[in-house]
N, C-alpha and C. Protein backbone atom coordinates (compact mmCIF):
# COMPACT_ATOMS: atom_id res chain seq x y z
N UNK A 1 36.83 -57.60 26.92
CA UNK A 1 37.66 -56.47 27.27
C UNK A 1 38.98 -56.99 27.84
N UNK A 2 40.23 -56.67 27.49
CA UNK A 2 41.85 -56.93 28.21
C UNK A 2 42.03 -55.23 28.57
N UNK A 3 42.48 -55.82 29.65
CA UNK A 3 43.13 -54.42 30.39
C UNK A 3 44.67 -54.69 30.60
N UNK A 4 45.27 -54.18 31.16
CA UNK A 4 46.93 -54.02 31.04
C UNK A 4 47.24 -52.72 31.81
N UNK A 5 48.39 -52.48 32.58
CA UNK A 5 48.45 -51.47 33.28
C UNK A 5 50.67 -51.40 33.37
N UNK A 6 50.37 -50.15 33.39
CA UNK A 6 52.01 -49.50 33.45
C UNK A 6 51.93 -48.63 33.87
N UNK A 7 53.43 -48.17 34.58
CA UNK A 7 53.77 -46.99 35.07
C UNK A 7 54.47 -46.25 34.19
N UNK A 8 53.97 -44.84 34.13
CA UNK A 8 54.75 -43.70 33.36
C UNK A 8 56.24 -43.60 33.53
N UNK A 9 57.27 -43.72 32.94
CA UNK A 9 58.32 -43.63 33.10
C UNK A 9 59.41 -41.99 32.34
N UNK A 10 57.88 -41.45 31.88
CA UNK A 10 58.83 -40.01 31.42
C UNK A 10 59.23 -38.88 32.42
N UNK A 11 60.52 -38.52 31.91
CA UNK A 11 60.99 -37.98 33.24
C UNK A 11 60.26 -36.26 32.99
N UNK A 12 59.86 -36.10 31.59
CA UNK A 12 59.29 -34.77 31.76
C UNK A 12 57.58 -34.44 32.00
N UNK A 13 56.73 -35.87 32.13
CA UNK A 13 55.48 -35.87 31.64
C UNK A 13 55.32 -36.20 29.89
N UNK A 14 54.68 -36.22 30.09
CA UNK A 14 53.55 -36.75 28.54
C UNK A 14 53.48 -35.22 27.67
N UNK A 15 54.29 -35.06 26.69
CA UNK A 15 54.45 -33.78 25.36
C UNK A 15 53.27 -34.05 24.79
N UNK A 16 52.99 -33.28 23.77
CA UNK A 16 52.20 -33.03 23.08
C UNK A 16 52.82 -34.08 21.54
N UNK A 17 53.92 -34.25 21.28
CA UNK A 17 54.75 -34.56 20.37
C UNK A 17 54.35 -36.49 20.37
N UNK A 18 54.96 -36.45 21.63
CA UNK A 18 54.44 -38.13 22.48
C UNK A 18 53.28 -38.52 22.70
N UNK A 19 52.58 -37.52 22.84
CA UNK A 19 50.89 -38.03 22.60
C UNK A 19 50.55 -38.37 21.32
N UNK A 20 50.82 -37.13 20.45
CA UNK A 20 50.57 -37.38 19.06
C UNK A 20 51.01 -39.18 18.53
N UNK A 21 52.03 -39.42 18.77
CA UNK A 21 52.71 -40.76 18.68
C UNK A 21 51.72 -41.76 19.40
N UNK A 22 51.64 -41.85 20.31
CA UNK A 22 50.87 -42.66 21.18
C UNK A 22 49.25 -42.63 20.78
N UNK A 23 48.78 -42.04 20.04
CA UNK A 23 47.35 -41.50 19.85
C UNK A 23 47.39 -42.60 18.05
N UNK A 24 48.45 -42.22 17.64
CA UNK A 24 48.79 -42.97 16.25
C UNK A 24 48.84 -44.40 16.30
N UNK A 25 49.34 -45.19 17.69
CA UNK A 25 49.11 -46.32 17.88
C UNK A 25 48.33 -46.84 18.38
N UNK A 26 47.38 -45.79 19.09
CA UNK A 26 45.86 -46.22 19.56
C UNK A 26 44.75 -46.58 18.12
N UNK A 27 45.15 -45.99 17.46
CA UNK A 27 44.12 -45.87 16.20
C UNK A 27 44.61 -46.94 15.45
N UNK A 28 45.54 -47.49 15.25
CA UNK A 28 45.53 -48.48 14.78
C UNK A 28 44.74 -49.73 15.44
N UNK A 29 44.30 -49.86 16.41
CA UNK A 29 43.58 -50.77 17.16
C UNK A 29 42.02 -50.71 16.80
N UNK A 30 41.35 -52.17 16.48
CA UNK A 30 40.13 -51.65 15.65
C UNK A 30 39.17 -51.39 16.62
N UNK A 31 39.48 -51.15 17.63
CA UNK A 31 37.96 -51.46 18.86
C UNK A 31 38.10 -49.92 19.53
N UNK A 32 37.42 -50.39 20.64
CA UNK A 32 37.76 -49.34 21.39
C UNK A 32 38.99 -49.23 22.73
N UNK A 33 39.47 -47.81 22.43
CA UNK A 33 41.01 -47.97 23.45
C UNK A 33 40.52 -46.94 24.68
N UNK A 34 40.67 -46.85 25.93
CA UNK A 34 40.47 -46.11 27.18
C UNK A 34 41.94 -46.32 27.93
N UNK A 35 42.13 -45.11 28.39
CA UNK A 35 42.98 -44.79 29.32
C UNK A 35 43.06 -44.12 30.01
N UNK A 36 43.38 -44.40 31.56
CA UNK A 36 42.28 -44.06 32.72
C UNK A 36 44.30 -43.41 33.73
N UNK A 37 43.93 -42.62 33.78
CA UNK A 37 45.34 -42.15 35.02
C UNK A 37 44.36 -41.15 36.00
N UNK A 38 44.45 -42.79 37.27
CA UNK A 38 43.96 -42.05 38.76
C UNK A 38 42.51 -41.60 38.18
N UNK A 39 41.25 -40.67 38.88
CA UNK A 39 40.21 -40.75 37.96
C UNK A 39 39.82 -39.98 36.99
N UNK A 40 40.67 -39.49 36.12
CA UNK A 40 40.42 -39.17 35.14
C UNK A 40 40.71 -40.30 34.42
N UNK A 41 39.78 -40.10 33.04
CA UNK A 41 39.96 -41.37 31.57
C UNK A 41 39.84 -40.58 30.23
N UNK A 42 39.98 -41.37 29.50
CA UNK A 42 39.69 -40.90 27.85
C UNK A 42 39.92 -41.72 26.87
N UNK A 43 39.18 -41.02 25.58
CA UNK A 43 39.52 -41.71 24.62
C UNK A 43 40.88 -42.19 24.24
N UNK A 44 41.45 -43.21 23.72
CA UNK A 44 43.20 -43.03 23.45
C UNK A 44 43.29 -42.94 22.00
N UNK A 45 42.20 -42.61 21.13
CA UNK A 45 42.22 -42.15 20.05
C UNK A 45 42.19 -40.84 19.94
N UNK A 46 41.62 -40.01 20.78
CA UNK A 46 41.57 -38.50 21.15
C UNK A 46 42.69 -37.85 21.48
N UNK A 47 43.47 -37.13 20.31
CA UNK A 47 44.55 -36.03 21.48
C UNK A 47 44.11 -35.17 22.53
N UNK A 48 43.39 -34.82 22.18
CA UNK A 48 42.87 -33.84 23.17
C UNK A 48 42.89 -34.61 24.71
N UNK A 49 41.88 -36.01 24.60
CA UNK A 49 41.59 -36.39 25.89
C UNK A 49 43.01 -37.52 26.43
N UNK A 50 43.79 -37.59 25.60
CA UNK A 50 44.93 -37.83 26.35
C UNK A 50 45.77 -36.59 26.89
N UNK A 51 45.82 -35.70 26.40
CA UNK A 51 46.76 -34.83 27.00
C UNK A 51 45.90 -34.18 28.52
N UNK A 52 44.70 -34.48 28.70
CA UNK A 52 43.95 -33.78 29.31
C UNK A 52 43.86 -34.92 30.92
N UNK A 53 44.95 -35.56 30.51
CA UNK A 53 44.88 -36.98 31.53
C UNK A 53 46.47 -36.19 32.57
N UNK A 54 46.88 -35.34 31.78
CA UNK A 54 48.21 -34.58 32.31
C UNK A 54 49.07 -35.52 33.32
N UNK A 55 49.63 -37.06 32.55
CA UNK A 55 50.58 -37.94 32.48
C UNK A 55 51.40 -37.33 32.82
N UNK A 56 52.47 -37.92 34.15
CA UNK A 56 53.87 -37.08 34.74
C UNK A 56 54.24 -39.01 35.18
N UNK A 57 55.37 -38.75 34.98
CA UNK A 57 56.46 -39.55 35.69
C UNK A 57 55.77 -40.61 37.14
N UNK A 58 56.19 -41.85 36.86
CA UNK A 58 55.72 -42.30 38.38
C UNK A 58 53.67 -42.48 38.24
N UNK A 59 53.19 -42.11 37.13
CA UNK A 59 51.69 -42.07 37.00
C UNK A 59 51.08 -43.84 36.68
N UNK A 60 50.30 -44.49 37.76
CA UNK A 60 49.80 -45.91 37.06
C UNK A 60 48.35 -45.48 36.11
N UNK A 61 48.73 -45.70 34.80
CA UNK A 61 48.09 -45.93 33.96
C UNK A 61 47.17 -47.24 33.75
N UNK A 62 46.45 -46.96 33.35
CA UNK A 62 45.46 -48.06 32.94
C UNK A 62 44.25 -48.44 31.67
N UNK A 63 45.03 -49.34 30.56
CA UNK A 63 44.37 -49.52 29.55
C UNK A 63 43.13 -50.64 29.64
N UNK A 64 42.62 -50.38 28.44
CA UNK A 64 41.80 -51.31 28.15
C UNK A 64 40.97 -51.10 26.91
N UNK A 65 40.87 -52.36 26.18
CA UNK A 65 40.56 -52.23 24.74
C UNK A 65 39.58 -53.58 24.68
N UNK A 66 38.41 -53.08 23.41
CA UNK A 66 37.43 -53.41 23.63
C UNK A 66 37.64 -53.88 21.85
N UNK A 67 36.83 -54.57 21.64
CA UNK A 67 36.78 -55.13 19.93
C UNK A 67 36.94 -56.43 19.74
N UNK A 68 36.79 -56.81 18.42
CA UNK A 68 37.08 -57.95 17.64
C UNK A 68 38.10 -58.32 17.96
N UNK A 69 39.44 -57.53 17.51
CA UNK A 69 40.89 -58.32 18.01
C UNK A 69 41.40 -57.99 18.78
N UNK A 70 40.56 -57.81 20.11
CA UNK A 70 41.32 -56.78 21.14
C UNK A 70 42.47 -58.05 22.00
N UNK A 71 42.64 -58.61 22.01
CA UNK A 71 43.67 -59.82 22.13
C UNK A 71 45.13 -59.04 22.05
N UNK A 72 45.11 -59.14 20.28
CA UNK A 72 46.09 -59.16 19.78
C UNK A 72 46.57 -57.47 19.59
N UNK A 73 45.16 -56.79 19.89
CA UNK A 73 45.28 -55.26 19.85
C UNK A 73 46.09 -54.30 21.38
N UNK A 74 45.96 -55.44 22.35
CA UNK A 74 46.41 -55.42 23.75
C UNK A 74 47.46 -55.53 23.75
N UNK A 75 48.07 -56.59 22.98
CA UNK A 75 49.59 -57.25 23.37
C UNK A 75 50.59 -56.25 22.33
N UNK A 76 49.94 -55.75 21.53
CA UNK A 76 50.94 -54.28 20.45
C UNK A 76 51.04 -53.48 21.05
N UNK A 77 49.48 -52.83 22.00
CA UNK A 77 50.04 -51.28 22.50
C UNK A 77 50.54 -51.36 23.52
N UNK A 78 50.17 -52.85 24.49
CA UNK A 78 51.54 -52.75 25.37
C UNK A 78 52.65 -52.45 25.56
N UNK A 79 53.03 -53.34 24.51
CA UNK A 79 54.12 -53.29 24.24
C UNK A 79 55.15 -51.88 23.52
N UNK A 80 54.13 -51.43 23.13
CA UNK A 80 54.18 -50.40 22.57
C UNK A 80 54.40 -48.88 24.11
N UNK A 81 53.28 -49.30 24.68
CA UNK A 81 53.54 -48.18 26.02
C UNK A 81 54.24 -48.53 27.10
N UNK A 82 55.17 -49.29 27.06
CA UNK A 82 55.68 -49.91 27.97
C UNK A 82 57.71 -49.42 27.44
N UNK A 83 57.66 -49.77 26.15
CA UNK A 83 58.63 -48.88 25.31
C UNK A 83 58.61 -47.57 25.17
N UNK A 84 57.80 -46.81 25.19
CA UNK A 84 57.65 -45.66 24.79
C UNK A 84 56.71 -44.29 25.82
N UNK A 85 55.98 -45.03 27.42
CA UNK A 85 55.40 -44.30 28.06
C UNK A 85 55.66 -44.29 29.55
């Protein structure tokens, strides 16, 4: 398991539009993806259970991905939510 952690940087919260996006780059990851804000968690393949994490500005997030290439599956969506969350 790699975990990785960031702070939310949207100034309006987490859209429905931006989830959708963010949910698209979870699924590309072959394992399993979790994302945990404060104690709520969820799937990060799930729209539903990301939007239900109700992401605002200033929020420490916390991933972690489970699988075969979760290595190399860690260091994309980082990078990826770190640009874009």
């Amino acid at each position: 398991m790699v975990r990785f952690q960031c702070v939310s940087s949207l100034e309006n919260g987490l859209d429905i539009k931006r989830a959708g996006e963010f949910v698209k780059e979870a699924i590309h990851s072959g394992g399993k993806v979790t994302v945990r804000n404060g104690a709520r968690k969820g799937d990060a393949k799930l729209i539903f259970n990301v939007m239900s994490l109700n992401i605002k500005k200033g929020d420490l997030l916390e991933f972690s991905i489970e699988g075969e290439n979760e290595r190399e599956d860690a260091v994309s969506l980082e990078k990826y939510v770190r640009e874009n969350l």
